[in-house]
Protein backbone atom coordinates (compact mmCIF):
# COMPACT_ATOMS: atom_id res chain seq x y z
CA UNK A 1 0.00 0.00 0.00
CA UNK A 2 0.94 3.49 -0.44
CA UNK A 3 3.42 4.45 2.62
CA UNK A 4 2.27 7.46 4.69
CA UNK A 5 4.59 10.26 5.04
CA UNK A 6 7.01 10.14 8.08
CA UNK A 7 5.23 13.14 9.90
CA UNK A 8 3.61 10.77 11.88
CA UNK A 9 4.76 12.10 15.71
CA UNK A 10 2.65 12.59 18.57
CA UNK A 11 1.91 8.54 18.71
CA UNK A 12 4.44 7.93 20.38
CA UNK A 13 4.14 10.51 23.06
CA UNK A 14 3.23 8.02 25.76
CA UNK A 15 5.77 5.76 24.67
CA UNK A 16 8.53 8.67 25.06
CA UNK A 17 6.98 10.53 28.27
CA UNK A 18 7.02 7.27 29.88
CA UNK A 19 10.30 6.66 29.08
CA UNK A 20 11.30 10.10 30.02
CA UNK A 21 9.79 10.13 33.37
CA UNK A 22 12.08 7.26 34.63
CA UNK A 23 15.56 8.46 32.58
CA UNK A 24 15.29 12.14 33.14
CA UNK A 25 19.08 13.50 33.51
CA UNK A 26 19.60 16.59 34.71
CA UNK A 27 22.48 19.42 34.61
CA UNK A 28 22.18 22.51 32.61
CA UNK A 29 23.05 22.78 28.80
CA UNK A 30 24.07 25.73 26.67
CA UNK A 31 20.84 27.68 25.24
CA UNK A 32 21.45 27.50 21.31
CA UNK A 33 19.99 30.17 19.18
CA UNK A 34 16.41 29.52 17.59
CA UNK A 35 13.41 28.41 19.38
CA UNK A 36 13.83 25.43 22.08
CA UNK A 37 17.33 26.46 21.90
CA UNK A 38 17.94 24.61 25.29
CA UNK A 39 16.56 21.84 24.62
CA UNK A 40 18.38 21.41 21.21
CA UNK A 41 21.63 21.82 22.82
CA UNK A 42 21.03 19.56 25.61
CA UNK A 43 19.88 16.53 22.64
CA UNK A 44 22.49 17.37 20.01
CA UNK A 45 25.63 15.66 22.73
CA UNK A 46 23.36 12.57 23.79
CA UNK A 47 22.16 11.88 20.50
CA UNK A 48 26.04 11.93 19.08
CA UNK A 49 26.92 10.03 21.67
CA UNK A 50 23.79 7.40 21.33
CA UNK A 51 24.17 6.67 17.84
CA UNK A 52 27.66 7.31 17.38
CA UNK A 53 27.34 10.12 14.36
CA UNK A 54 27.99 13.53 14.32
CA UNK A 55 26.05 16.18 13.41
CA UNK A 56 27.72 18.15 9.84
CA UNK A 57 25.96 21.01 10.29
CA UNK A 58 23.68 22.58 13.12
CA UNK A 59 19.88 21.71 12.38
CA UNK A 60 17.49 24.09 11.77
CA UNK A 61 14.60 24.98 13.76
CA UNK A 62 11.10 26.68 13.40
CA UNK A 63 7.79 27.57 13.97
CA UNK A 64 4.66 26.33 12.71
CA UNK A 65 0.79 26.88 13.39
CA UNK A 66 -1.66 23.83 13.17
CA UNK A 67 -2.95 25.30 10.09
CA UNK A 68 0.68 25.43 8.63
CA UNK A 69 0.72 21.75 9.35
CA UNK A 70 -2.64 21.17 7.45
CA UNK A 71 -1.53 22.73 4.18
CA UNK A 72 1.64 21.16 4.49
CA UNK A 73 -0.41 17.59 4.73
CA UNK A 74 -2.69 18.43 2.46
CA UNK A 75 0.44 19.36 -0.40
CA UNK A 76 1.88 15.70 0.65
CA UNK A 77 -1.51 14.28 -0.42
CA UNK A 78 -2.08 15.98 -3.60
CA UNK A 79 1.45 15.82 -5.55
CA UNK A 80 0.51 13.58 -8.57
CA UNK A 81 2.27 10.55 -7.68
CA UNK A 82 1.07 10.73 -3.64
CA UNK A 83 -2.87 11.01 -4.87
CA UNK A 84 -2.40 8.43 -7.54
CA UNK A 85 -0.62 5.40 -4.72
CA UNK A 86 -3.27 6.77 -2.26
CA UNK A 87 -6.32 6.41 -4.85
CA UNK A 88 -4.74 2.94 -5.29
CA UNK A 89 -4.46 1.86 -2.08
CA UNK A 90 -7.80 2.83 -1.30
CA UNK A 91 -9.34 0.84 -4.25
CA UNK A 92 -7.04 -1.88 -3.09
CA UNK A 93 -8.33 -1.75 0.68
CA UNK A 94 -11.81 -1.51 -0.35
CA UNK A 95 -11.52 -4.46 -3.02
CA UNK A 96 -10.43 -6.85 -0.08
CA UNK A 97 -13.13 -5.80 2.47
CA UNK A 98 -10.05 -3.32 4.84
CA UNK A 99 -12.05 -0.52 5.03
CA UNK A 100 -15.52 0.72 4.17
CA UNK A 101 -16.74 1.36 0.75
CA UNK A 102 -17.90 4.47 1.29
CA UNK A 103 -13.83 5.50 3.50
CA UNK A 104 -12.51 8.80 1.77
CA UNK A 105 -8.79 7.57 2.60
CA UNK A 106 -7.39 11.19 1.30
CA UNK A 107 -9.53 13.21 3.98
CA UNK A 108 -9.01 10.43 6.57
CA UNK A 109 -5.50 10.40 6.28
CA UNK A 110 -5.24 14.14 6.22
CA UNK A 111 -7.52 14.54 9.70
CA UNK A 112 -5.10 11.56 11.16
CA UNK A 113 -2.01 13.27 10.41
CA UNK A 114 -3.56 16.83 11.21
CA UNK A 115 -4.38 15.33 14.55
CA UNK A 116 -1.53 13.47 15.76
CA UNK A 117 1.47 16.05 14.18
CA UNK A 118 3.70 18.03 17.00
CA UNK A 119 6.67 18.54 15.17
CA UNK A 120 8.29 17.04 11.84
CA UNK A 121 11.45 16.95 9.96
CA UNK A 122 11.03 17.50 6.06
CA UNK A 123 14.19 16.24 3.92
CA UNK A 124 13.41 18.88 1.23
CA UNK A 125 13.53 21.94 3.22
CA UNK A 126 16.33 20.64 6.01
CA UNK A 127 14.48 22.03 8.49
CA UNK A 128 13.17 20.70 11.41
CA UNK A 129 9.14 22.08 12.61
CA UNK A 130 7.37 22.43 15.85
CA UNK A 131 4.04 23.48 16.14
CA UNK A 132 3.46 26.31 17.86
CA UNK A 133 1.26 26.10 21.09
CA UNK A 134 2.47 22.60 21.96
CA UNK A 135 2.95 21.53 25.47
CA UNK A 136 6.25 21.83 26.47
CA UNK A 137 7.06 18.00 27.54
CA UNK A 138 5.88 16.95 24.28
CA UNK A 139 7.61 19.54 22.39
CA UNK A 140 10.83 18.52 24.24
CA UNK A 141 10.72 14.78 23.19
CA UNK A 142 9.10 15.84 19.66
CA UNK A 143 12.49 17.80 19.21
CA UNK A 144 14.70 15.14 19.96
CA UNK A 145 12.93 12.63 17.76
CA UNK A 146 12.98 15.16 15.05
CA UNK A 147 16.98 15.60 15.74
CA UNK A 148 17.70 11.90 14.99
CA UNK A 149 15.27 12.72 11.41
CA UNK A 150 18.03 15.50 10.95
CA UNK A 151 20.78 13.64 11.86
CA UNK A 152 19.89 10.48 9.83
CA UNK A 153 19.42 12.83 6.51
CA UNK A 154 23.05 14.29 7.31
CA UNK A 155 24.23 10.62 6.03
CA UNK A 156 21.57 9.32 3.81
CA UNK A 157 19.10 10.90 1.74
CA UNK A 158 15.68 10.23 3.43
CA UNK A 159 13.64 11.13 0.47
CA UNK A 160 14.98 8.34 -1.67
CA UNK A 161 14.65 5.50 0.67
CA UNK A 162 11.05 6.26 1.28
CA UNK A 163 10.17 6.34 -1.63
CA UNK A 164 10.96 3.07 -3.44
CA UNK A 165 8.04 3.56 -6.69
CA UNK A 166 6.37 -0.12 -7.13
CA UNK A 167 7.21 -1.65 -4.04
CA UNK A 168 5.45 -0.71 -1.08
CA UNK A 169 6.52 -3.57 1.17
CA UNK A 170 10.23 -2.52 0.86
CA UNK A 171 9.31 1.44 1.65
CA UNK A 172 7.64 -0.15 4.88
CA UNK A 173 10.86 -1.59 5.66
CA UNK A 174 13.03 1.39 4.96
CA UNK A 175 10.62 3.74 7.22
CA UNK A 176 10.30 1.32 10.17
CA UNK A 177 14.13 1.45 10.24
CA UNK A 178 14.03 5.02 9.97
CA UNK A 179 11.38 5.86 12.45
CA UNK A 180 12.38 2.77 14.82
CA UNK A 181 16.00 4.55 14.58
CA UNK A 182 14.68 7.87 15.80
CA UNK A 183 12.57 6.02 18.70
CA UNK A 184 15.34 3.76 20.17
CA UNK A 185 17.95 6.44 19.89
CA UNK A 186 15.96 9.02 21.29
CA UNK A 187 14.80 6.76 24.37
CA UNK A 188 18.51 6.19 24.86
CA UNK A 189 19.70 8.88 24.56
CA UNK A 190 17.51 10.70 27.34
CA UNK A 191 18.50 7.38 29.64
CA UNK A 192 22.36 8.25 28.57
CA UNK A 193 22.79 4.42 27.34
CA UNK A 194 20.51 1.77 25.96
CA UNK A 195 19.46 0.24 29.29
CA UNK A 196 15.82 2.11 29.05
CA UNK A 197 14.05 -1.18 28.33
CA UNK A 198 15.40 -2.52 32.35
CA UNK A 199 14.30 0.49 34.14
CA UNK A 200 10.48 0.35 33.06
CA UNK A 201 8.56 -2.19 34.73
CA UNK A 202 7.59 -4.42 32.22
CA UNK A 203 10.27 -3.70 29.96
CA UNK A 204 9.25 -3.63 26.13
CA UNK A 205 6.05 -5.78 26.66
CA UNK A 206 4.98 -2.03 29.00
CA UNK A 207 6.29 0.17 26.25
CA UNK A 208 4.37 -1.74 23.52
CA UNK A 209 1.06 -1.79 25.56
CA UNK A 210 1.41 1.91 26.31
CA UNK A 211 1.88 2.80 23.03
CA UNK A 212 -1.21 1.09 21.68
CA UNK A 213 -3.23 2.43 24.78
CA UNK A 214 -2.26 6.13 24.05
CA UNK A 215 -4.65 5.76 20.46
CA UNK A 216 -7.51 6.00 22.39
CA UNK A 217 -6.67 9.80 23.39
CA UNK A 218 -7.09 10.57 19.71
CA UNK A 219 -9.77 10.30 18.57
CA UNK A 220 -9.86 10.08 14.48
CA UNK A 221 -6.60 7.71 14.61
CA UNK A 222 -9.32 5.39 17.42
CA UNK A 223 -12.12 5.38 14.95
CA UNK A 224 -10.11 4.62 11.78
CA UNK A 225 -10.07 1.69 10.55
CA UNK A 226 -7.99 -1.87 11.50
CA UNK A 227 -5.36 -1.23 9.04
CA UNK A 228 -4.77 2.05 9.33
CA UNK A 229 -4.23 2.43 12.96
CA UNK A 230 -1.64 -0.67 12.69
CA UNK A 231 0.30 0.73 9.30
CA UNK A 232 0.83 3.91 11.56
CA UNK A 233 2.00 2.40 14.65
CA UNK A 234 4.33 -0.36 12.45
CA UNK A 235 7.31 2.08 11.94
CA UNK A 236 7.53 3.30 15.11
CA UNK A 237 6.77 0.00 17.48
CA UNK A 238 8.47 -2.75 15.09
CA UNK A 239 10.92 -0.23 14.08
CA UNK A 240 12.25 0.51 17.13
CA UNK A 241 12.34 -3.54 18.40
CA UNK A 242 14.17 -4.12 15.15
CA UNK A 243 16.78 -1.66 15.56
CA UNK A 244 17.12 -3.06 19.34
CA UNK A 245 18.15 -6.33 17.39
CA UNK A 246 20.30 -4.83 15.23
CA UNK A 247 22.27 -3.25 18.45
CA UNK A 248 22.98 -6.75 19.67
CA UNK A 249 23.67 -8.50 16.36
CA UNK A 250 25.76 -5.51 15.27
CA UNK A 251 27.11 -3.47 18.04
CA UNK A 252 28.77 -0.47 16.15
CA UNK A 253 27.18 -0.76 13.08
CA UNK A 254 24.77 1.75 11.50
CA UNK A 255 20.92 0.04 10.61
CA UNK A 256 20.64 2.71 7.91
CA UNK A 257 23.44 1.08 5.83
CA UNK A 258 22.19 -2.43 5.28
CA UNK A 259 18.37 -2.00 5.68
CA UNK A 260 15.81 -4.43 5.15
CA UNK A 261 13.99 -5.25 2.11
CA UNK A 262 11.31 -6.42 3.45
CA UNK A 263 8.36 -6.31 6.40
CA UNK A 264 8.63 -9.88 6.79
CA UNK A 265 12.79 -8.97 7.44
CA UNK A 266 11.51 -6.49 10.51
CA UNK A 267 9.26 -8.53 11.76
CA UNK A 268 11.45 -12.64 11.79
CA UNK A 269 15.03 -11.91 13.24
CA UNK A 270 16.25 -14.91 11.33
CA UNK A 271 15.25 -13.34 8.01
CA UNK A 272 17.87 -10.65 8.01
CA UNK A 273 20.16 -11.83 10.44
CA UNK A 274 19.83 -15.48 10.16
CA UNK A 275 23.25 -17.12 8.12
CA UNK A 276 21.14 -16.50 5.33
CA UNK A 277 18.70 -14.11 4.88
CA UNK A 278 15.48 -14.64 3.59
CA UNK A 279 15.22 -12.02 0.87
CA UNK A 280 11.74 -11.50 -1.11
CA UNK A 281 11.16 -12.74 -4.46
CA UNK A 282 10.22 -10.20 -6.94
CA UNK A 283 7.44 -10.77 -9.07
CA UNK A 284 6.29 -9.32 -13.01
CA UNK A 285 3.19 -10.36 -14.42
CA UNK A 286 2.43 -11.04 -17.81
CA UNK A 287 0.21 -9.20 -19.68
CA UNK A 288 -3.52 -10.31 -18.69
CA UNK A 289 -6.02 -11.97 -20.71
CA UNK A 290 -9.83 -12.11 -20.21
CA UNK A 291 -9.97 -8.65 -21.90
CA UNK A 292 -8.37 -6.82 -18.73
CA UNK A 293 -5.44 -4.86 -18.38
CA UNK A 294 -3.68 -3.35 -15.38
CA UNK A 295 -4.05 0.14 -13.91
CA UNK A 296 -1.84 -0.37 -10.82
CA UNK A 297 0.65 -2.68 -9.36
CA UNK A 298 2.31 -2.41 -6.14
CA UNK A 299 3.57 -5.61 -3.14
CA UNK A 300 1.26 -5.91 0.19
CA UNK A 301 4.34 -7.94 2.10
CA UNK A 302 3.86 -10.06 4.82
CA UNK A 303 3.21 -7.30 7.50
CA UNK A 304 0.00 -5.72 4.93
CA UNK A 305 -1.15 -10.48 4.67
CA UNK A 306 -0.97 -10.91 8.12
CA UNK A 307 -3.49 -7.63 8.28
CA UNK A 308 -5.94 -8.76 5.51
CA UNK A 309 -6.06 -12.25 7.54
CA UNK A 310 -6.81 -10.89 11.32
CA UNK A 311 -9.25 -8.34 9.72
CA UNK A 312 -11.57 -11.14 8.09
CA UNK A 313 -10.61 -14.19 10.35
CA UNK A 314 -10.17 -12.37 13.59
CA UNK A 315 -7.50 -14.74 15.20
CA UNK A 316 -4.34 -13.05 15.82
CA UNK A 317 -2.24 -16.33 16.18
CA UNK A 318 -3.95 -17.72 13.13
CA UNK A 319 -3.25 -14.62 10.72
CA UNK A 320 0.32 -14.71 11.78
CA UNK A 321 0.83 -18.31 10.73
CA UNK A 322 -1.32 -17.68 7.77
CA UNK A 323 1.36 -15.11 6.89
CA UNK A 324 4.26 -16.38 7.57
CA UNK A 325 6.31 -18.55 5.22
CA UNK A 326 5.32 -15.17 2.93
CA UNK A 327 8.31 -15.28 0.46
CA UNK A 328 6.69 -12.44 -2.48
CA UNK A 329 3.97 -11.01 -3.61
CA UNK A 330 2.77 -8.84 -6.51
CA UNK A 331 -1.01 -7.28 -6.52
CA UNK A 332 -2.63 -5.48 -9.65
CA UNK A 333 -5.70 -3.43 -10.02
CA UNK A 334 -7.07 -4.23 -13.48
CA UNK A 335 -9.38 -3.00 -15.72
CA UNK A 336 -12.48 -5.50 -17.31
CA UNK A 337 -14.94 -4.94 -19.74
CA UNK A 338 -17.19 -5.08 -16.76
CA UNK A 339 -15.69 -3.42 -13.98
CA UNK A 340 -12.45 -3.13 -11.93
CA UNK A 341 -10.79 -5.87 -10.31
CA UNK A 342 -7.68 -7.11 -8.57
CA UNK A 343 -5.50 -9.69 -9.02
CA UNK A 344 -2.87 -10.84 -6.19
CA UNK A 345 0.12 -13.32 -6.35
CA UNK A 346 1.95 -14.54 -3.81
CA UNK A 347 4.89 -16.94 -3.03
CA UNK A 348 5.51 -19.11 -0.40
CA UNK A 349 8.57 -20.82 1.55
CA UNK A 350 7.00 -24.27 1.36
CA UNK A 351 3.62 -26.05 0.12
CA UNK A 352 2.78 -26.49 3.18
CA UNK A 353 3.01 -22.52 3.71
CA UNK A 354 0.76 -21.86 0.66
CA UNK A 355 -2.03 -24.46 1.50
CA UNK A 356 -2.45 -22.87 4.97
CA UNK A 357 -2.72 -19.15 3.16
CA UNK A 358 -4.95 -20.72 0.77
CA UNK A 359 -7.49 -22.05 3.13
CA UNK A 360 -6.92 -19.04 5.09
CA UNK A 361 -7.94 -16.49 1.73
CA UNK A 362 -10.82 -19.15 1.54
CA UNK A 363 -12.28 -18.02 4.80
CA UNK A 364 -11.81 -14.31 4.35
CA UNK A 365 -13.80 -14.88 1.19
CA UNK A 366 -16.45 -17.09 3.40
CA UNK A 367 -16.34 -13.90 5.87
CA UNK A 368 -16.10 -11.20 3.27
CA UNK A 369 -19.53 -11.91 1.33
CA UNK A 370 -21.00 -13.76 3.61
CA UNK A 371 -20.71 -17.59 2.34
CA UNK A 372 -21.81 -20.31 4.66
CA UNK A 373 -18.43 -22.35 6.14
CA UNK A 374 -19.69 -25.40 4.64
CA UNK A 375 -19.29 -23.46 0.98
CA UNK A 376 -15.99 -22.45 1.84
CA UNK A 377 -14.59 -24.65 -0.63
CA UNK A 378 -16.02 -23.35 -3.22
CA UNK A 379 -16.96 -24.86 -6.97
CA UNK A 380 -13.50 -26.61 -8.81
CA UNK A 381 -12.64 -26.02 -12.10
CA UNK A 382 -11.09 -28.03 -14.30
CA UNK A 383 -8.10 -25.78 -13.44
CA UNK A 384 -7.96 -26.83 -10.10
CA UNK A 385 -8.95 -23.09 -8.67
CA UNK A 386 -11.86 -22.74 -6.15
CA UNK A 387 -14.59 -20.39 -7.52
CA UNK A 388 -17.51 -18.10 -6.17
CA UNK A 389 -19.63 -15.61 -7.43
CA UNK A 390 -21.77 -13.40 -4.75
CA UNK A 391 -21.83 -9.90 -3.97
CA UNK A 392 -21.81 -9.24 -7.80
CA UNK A 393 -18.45 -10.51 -8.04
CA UNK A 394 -16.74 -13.66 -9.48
CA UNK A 395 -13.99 -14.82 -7.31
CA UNK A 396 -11.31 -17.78 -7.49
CA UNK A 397 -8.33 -19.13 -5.47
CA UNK A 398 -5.46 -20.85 -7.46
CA UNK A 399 -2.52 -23.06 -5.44
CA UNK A 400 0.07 -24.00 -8.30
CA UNK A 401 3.90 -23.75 -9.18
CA UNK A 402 5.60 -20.49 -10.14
CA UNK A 403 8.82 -20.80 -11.31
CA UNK A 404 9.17 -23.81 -9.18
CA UNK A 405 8.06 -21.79 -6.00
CA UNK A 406 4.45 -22.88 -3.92
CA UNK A 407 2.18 -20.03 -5.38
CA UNK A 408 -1.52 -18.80 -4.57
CA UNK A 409 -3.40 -16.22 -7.20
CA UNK A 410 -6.43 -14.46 -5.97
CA UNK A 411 -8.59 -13.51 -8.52
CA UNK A 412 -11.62 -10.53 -7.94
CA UNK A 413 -13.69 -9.40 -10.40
CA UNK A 414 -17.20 -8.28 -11.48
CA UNK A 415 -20.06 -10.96 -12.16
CA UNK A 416 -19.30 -11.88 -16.31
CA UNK A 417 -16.12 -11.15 -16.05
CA UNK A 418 -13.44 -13.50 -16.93
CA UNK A 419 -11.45 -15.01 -13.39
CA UNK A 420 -8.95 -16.30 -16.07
CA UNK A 421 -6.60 -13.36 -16.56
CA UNK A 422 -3.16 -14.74 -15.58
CA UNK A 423 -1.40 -17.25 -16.89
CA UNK A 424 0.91 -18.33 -14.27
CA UNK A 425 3.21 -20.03 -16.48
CA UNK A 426 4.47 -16.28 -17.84
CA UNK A 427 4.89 -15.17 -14.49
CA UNK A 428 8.50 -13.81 -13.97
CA UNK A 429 10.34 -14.73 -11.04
CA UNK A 430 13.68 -13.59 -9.85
């Protein structure tokens, strides 16, 4: 799906207040010019010292009103390639039962990020904003999260790792490093090492809970939708526990130099440190038969499966296993001559891995217009794909062999409409 821009602060103000409240140092620093001057020159040292960089040039600080903010969301939203992965992903969503038909995803994600914002860092301008009016605490930590943003773009260009064109799943990555970077680092560097986790009670498991818990003090990120609230807590929360990882496997070494290429890499240990990673397979599809033709292609990744599982199935353990094994994955909106629909490919570690998916997509379908378990099996075609047609819709569910990998194709698409718009043996694999 289409990544959301990095300005996404004030959810983790619990997570850093908390934090703060136990690892408070004091002593007095030098007051730097520019507003929170103190508090800039009190970061700039710990953060140098936390993540073992230097800052090349002093950051630049200032003011911004909430409406400031808005405009500045609302220009993120409406650039022509922003509107055109966000119309997509909201098609996408709405084609696989995420969110409601009748979800504006542009205005939603524009209140969200209106609502949550206390300070950002924007690669373009170099410049690091707080809004004006914010309280001071939260300005404080806002600040220093915003320093490591600075800091990070000193190095690497943040603009280009965010925003990988046709691959979604690997942008998810690259931000959860980035963000999860800014949130360890930060926490450490306000305990002065990275022994923040032992002095909370409850360690991670607390920070995790309280993280989640602070949603419900704002209010359009609590009433949006599943998959929304978890694709904007994912950077900061799995971000941060991968970067913890990478401090033990890699003790001096920088995360931002050998990032991950995938969610399923952030999420499994063993798939990016393991003696060999598990790298994703990347997928092109052939041109489509049937009469359709595609309008948009993009990955989900195993983070975006596990999502589309939980939301139908509503097992948490269950989606996760349904997920995992995820090994690639390439989705297309299409164009029919009687409608849109999608069509989504993925790959799998092992058979075994692709039959549980399968049954698993089999459910959500059972779930997602309302077919009675006993149908779940749906009609077999000669094929060997699983078929159904309700809600005005003609669906099927393919298992076969890709380029010798375990493979499952989801078809969608209007009643009359052709399910047969793939052929799997053109599929291109490396």
């Amino acid at each position: 799906m289409t990544r959301r821009p990095r300005e996404v602060r004030a959810v983790v103000a619990a997570l850093v207040l908390l934090v703060a409240a136990g690892c408070a140092r004091g002593g007095d620093a030098a007051v730097a010019k520019g507003p929170y001057g103190k508090e800039v020159a009190e970061a700039i040292p710990a953060l140098e010292k936390s993540t073992g960089l230097k800052f090349k040039r002093p950051p630049k600080l200032e003011l911004r009103s909430k409406e400031q903010v808005r405009q500045f969301v609302e220009r993120t939203f409406t650039e022509s390639q922003a509107a055109k992965n966000l119309s997509a992903s909201e098609a996408a969503y709405k084609r696989l039962g995420l969110i409601p038909d009748t979800l504006d995803l542009h205005k939603l994600f524009v209140d969200v990020l209106s609502e949550q914002i206390a300070g950002f860092y924007d690669p373009k301008t170099k410049v690091l904003y707080v809004v004006q009016g914010t309280d001071p605490a939260m300005a404080g930590v806002t600040v220093r999260h915003e320093l490591v943003h600075a800091l990070q773009d000193q190095y690497l260009n943040l603009d280009s790792l965010q925003h990988v064109e046709g691959n979604d799943d690997r942008a998810a990555a690259a931000q959860a490093v980035i963000e999860g970077q800014a949130v360890y680092e930060q926490l450490a560097s306000m305990s002065g090492d990275g022994s923040f986790v032992d002095r909370i009670p409850g360690g991670w498991d607390r920070i995790r809970q309280t993280l989640r818990d602070e949603q419900a003090g704002m209010p359009v990120l609590a009433s949006a939708p599943m998959v929304i609230q978890e694709e904007l807590i994912f950077p900061y929360l799995s971000g941060a526990e991968f970067v913890r990882r990478f401090k033990a496997q890699r003790p001096g070494g920088n995360p931002l130099a050998d990032l991950p290429r995938s969610t399923e890499q952030v999420l499994h240990a063993d798939a990016f440190f393991g003696a060999k990673p598990d790298a994703p397979l990347a997928i092109t599809l052939p041109a489509l038969g049937g009469g359709a033709r595609v309008t948009y292609d993009n990955t989900f990744g195993e983070f975006e499966t596990r999502l589309l599982l939980f939301q139908h199935l509503k097992d948490q353990a269950a989606a996760a296993r349904g997920a995992a094994g995820w090994a690639g994955d390439r989705y297309a909106l299409v164009d029919t001559p009687r409608g849109q629909g999608l069509v989504w490919l993925t790959l799998w570690d092992t058979p075994v891995d692709a039959a549980d998916f399968a049954d698993m997509m089999a459910q959500v379908v059972a779930h997602r217009y309302g077919i009675a378990p006993a149908a779940t099996a749906g009609s077999t075609t000669p094929g060997g794909a699983k078929s159904w047609s309700a809600g005005g819709r003609a669906l099927a569910l393919t298992a076969a062999d890709v380029a010798g990998h375990p493979a499952v194709l989801y078809v969608d698409v209007p009643s009359g409409a052709s399910t047969s718009v793939v052929d799997l043996s053109k599929v291109s694999v490396r």
